[in-house]
C-alpha atoms as a PDB file:
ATOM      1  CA  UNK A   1       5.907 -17.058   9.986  1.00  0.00           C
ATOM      2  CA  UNK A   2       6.823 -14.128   7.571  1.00  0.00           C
ATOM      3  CA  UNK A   3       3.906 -13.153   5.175  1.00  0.00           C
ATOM      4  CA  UNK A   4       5.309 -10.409   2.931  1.00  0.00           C
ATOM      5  CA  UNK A   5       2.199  -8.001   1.121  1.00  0.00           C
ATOM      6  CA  UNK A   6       3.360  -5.929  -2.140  1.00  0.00           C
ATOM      7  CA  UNK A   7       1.275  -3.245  -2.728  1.00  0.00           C
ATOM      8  CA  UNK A   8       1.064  -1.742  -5.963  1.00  0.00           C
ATOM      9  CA  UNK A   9      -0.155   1.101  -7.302  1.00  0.00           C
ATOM     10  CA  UNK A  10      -1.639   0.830 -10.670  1.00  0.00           C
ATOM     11  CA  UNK A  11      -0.347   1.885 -13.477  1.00  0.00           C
ATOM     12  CA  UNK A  12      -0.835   5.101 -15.611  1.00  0.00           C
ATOM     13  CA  UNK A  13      -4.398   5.509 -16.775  1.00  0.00           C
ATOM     14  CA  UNK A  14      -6.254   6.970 -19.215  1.00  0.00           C
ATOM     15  CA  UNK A  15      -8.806   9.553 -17.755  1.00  0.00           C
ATOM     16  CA  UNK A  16     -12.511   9.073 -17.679  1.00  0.00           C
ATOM     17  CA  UNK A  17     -15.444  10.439 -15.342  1.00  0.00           C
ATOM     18  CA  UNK A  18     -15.458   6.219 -14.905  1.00  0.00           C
ATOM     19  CA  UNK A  19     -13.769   5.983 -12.248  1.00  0.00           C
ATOM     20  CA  UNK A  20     -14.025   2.314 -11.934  1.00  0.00           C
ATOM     21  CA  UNK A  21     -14.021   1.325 -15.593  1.00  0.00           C
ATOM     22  CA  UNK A  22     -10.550   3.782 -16.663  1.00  0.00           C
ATOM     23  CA  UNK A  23      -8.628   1.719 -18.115  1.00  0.00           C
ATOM     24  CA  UNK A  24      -3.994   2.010 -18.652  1.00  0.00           C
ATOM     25  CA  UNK A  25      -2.973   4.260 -20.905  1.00  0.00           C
ATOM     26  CA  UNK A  26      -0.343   2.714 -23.771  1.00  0.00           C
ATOM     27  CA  UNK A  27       2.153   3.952 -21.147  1.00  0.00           C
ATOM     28  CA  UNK A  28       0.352   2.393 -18.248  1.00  0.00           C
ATOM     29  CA  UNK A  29       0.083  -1.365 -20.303  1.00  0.00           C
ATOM     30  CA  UNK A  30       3.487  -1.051 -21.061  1.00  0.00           C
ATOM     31  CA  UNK A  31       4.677  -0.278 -17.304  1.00  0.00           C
ATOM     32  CA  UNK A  32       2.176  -2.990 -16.068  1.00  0.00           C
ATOM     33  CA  UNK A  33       4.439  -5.457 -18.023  1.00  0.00           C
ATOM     34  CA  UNK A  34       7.506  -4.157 -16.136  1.00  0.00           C
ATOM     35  CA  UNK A  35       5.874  -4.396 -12.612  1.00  0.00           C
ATOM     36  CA  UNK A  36       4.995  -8.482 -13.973  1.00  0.00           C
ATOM     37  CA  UNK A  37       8.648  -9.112 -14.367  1.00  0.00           C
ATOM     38  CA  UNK A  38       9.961  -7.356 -11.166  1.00  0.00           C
ATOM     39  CA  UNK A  39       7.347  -9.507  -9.032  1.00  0.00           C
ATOM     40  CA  UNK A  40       8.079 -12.489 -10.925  1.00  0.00           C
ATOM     41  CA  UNK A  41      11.033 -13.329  -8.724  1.00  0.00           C
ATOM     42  CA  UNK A  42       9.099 -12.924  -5.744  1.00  0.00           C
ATOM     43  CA  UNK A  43       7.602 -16.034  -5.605  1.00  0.00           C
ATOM     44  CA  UNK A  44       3.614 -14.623  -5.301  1.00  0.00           C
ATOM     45  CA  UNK A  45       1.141 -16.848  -4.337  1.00  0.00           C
ATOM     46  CA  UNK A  46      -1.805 -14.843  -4.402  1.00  0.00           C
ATOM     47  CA  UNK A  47      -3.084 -11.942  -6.520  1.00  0.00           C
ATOM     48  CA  UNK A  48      -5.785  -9.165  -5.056  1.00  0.00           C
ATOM     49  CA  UNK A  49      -7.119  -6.370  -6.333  1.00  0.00           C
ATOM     50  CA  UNK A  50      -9.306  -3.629  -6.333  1.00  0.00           C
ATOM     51  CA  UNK A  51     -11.947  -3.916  -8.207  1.00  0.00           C
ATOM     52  CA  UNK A  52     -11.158  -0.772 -10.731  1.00  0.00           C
ATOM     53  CA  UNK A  53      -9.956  -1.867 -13.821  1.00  0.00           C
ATOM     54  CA  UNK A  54      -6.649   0.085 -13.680  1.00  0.00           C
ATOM     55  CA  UNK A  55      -5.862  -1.742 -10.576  1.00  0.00           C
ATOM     56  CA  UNK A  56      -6.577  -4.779 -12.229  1.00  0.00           C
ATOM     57  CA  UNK A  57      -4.885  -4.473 -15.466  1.00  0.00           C
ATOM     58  CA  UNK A  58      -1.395  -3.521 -13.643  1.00  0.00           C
ATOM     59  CA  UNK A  59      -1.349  -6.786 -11.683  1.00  0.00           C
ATOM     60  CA  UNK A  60      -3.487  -8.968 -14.476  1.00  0.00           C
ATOM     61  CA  UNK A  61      -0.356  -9.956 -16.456  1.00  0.00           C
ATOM     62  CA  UNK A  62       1.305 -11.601 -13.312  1.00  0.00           C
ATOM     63  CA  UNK A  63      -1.767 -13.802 -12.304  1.00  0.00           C
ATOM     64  CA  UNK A  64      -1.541 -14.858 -16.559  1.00  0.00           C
ATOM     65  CA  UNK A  65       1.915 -15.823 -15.899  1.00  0.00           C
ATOM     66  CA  UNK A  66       1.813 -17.517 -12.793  1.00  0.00           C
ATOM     67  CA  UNK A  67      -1.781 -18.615 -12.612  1.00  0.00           C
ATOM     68  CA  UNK A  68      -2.060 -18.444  -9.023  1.00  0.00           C
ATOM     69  CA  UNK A  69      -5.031 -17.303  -6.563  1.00  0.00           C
ATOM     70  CA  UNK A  70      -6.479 -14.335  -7.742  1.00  0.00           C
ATOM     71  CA  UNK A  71      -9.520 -12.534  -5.953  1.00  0.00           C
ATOM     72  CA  UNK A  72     -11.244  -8.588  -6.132  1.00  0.00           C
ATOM     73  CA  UNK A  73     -11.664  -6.975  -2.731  1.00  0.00           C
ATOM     74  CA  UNK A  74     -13.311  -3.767  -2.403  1.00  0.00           C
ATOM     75  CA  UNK A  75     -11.009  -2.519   0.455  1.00  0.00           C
ATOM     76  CA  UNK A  76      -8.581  -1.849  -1.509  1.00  0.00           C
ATOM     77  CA  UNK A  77     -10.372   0.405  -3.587  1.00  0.00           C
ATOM     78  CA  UNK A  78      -9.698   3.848  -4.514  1.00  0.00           C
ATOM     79  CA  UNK A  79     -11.155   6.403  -1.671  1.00  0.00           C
ATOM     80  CA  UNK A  80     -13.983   8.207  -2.500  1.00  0.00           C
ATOM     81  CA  UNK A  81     -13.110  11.759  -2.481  1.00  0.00           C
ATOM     82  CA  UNK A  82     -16.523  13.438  -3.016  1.00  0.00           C
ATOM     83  CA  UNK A  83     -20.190  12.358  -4.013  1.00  0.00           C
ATOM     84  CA  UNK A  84     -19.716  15.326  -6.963  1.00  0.00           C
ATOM     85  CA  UNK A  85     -16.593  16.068  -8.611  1.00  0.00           C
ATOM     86  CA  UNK A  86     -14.206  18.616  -7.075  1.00  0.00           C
ATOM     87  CA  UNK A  87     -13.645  21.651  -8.099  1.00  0.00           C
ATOM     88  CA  UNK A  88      -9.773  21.740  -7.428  1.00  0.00           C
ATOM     89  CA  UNK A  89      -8.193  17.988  -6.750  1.00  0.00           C
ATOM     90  CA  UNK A  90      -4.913  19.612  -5.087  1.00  0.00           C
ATOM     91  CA  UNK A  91      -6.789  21.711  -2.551  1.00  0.00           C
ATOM     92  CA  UNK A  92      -9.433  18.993  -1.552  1.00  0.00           C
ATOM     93  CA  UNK A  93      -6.246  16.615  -0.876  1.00  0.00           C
ATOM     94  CA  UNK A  94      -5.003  19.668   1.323  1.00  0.00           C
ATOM     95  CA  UNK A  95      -8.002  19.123   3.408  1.00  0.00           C
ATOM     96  CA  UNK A  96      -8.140  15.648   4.061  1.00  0.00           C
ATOM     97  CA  UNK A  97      -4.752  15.262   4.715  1.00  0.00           C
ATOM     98  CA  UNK A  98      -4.432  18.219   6.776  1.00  0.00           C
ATOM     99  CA  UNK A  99      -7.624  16.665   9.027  1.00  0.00           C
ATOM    100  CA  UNK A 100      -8.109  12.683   9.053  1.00  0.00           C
ATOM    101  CA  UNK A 101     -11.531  13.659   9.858  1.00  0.00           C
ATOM    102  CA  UNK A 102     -12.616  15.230   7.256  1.00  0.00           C
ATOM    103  CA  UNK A 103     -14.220  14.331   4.437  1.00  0.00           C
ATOM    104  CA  UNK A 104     -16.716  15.927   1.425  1.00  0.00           C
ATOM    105  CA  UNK A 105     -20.128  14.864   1.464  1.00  0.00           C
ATOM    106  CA  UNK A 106     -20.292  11.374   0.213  1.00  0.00           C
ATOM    107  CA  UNK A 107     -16.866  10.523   0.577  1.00  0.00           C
ATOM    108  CA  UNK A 108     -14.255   9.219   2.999  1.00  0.00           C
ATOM    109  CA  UNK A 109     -11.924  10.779   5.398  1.00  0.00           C
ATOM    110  CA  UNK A 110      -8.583   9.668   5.737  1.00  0.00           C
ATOM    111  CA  UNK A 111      -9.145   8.364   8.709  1.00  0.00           C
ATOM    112  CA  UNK A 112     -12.289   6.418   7.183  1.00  0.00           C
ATOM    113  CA  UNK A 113     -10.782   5.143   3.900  1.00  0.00           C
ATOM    114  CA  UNK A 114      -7.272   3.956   6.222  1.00  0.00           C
ATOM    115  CA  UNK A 115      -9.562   1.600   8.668  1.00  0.00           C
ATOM    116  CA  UNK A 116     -10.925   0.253   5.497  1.00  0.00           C
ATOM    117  CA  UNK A 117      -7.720  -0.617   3.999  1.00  0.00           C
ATOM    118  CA  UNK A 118      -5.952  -1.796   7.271  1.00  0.00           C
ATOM    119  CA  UNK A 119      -9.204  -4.347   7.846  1.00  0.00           C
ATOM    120  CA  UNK A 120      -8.425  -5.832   4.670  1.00  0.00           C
ATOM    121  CA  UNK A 121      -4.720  -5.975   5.402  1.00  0.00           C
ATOM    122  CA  UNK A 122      -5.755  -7.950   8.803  1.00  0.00           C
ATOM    123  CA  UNK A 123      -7.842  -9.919   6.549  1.00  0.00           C
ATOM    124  CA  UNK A 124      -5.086 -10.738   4.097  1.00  0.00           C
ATOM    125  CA  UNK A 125      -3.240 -11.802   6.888  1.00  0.00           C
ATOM    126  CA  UNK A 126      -5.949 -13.934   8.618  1.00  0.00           C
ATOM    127  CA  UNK A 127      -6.436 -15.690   4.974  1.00  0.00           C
ATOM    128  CA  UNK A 128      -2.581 -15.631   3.782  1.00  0.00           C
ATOM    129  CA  UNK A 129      -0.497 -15.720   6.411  1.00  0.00           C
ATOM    130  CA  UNK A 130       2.989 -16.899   5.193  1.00  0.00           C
ATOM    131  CA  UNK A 131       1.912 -16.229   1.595  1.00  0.00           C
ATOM    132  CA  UNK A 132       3.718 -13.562  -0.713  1.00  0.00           C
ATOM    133  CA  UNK A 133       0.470 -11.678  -1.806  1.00  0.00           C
ATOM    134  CA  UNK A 134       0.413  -9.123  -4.573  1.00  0.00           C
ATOM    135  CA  UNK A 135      -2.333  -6.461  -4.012  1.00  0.00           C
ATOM    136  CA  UNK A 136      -3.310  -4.314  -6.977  1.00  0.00           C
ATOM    137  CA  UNK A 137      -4.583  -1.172  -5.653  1.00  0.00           C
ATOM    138  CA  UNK A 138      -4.741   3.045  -5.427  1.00  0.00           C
ATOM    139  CA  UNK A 139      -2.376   5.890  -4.234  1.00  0.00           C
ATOM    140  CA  UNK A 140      -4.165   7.422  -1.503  1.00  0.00           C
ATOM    141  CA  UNK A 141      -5.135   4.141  -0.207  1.00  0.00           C
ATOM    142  CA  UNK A 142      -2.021   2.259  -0.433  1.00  0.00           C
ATOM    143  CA  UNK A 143      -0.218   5.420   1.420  1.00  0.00           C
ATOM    144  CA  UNK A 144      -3.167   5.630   4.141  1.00  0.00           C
ATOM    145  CA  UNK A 145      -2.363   1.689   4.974  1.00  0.00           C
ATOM    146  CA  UNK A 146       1.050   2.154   5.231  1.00  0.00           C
ATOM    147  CA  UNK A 147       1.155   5.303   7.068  1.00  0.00           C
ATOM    148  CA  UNK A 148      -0.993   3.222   9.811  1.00  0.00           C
ATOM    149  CA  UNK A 149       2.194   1.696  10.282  1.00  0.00           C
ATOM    150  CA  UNK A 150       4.647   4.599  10.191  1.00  0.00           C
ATOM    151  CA  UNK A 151       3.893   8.128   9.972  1.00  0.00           C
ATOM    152  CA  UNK A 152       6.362   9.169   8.011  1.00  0.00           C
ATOM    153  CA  UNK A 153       4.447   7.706   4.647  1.00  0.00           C
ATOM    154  CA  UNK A 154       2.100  11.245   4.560  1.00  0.00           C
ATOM    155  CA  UNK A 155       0.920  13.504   2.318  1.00  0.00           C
ATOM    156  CA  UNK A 156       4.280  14.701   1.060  1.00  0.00           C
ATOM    157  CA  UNK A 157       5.195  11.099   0.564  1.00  0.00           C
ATOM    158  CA  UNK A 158       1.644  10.318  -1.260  1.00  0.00           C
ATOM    159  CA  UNK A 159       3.174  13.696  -4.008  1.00  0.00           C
ATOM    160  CA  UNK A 160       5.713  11.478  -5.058  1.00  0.00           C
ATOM    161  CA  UNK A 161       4.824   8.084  -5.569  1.00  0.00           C
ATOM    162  CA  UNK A 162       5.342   7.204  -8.946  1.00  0.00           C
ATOM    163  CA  UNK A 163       2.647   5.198 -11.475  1.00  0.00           C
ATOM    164  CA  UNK A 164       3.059   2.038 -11.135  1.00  0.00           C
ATOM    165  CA  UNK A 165       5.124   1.885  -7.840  1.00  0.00           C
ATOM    166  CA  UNK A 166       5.908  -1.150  -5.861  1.00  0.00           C
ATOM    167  CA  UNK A 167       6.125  -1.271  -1.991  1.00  0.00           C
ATOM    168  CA  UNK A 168       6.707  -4.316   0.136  1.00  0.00           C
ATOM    169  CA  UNK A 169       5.137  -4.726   3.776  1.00  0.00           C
ATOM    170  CA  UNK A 170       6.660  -7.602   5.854  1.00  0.00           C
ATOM    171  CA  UNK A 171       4.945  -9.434   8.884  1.00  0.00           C
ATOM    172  CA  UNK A 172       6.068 -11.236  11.347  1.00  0.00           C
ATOM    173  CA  UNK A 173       3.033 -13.187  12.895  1.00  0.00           C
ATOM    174  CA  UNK A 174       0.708 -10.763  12.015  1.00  0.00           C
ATOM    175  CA  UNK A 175       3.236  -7.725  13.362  1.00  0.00           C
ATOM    176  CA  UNK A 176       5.076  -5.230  10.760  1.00  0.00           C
ATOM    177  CA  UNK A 177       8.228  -5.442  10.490  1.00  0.00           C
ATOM    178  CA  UNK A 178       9.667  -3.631   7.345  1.00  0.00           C
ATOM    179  CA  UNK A 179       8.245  -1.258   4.981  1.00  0.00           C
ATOM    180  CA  UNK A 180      10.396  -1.254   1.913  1.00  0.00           C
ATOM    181  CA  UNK A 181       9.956   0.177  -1.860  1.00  0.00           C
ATOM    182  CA  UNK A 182      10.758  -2.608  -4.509  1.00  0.00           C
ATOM    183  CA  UNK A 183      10.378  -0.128  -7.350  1.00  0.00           C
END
């Protein structure tokens, strides 16, 4: 049975210190409109998201259009970098990619943050299994799942995802069997 997971990572957002409240930017509302019409044809059964309201607002205009099954699941959160802000965002992703072990105080390593989001995966997949599910969620994260499953989504991949940006994880009773990008 073939359950097929889109993860997508939220639109453009406006910034705030917030960092669960931020909402899209103008840009980011517009874009969330094109990521509802790409995954229209995908025949979704079930909407998740992280509970940050970015996250939420990218995928919110699907679930109005197709009404289906839509639930807020922390692992899919953002990662928490640091208890206090960082001083330079660049370098402190240097250092957690460069060790999955290491993290700031009061905040995740890689390593940390990727068993998170692969729980909720196997979760997904215990709940949905031969569902398409649309999961509304963060960069880092959504690169730290699927680099679980190949090691070739890193750090360098992570630089160039876009906002929003779509990617489609296939299983085959409960094993991976494509990673694709849908957008």
């Amino acid at each position: 049975m073939v359950t097929n997971i889109y993860l997508v990572r939220h639109a453009h957002s406006i910034y705030t210190p917030d960092e669960i409240g931020r909402p899209l930017s103008p840009k980011g509302i517009k874009d969330a409109g094109k990521v509802k019409e790409i995954l229209l044809d995908m025949d979704v059964t079930v909407i998740i998201s992280s509970p940050y309201a970015r996250a939420i607002q990218t995928v919110q205009g699907l679930h109005d259009e197709l009404g289906c099954v839509f639930e807020i699941w922390d692992e899919f959160r953002e990662r928490e970098i640091s208890k206090e802000p960082v001083e330079d965002f660049n370098e402190a992703m240097d250092m957690l990619w460069g060790n999955y072990d290491f993290s700031f105080e009061g905040g995740e390593s890689n390593k940390a943050a990727q068993l998170r989001g692969i729980k909720g995966i196997n979760k997904v997949l215990d709940k949905f299994e031969g569902e398409n599910i649309v999961i509304g969620t963060h960069g880092n994260i959504m690169v730290l799942i699927m680099n679980y499953y190949d090691s070739n989504y890193d750090y360098n991949f992570w630089k160039q995802l876009k906002m929003p940006d779509i990617y489609k994880l296939s299983f085959e009773n409960k094993i991976i069997k494509e990673i694709s990008h849908v957008k």
